[in-house]
Protein backbone atom coordinates (compact mmCIF):
# COMPACT_ATOMS: atom_id res chain seq x y z
CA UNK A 1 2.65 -3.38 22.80
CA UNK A 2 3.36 -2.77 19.10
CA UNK A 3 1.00 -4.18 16.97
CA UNK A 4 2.30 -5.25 13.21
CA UNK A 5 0.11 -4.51 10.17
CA UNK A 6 0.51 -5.62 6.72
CA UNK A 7 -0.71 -4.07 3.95
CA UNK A 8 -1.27 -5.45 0.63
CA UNK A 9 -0.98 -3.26 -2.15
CA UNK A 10 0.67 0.12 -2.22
CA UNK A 11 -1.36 2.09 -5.15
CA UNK A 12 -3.02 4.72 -3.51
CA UNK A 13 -5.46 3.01 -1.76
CA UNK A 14 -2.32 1.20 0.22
CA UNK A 15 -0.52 4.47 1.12
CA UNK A 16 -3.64 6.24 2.38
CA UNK A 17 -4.65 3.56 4.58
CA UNK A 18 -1.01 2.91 5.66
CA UNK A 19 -0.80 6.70 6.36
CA UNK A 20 -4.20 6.92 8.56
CA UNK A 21 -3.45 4.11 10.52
CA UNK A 22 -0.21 5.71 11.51
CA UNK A 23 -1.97 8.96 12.22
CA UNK A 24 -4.66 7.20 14.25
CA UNK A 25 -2.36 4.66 16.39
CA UNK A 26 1.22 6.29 16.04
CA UNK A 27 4.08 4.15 17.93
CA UNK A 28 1.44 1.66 18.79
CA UNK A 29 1.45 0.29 15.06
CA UNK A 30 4.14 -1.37 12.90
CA UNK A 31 3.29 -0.88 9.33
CA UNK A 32 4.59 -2.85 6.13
CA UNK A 33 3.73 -2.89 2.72
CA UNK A 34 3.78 -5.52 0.17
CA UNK A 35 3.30 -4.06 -3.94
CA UNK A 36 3.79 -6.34 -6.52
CA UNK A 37 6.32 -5.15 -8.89
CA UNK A 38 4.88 -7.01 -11.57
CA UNK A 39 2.06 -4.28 -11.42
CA UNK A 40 3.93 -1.60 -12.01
CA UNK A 41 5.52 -3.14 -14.72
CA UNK A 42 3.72 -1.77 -17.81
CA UNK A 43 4.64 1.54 -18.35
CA UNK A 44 1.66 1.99 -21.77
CA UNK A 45 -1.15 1.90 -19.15
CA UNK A 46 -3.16 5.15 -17.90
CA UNK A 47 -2.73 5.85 -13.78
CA UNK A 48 -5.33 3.94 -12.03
CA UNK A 49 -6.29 1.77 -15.31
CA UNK A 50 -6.95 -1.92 -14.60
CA UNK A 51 -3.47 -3.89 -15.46
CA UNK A 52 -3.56 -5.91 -18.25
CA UNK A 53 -2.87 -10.07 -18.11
């Protein structure tokens, strides 16, 4: 049985956990990621800085 998994948020944080649970479950996991693009909008921020409303 193939579980699905959703995760919220691809910064780094997202992509490492999406990335160990593949490593730790393989075949036995379906993974998907949801970023918000308006995130990754601001170009003027430093990596990792909070965004700004």
């Amino acid at each position: 049985m193939v579980h699905p998994v959703l995760i919220v948020g691809g910064d780094a944080s997202g992509w490492m956990s999406a990335s160990y649970l593949k490593a730790a479950f393989g075949d036995k996991v379906d993974i998907h990621s949801v970023e918000s693009k308006r995130l990754h909008a601001r170009q003027d921020r430093a990596p990792g800085s909070a965004p700004t409303p």
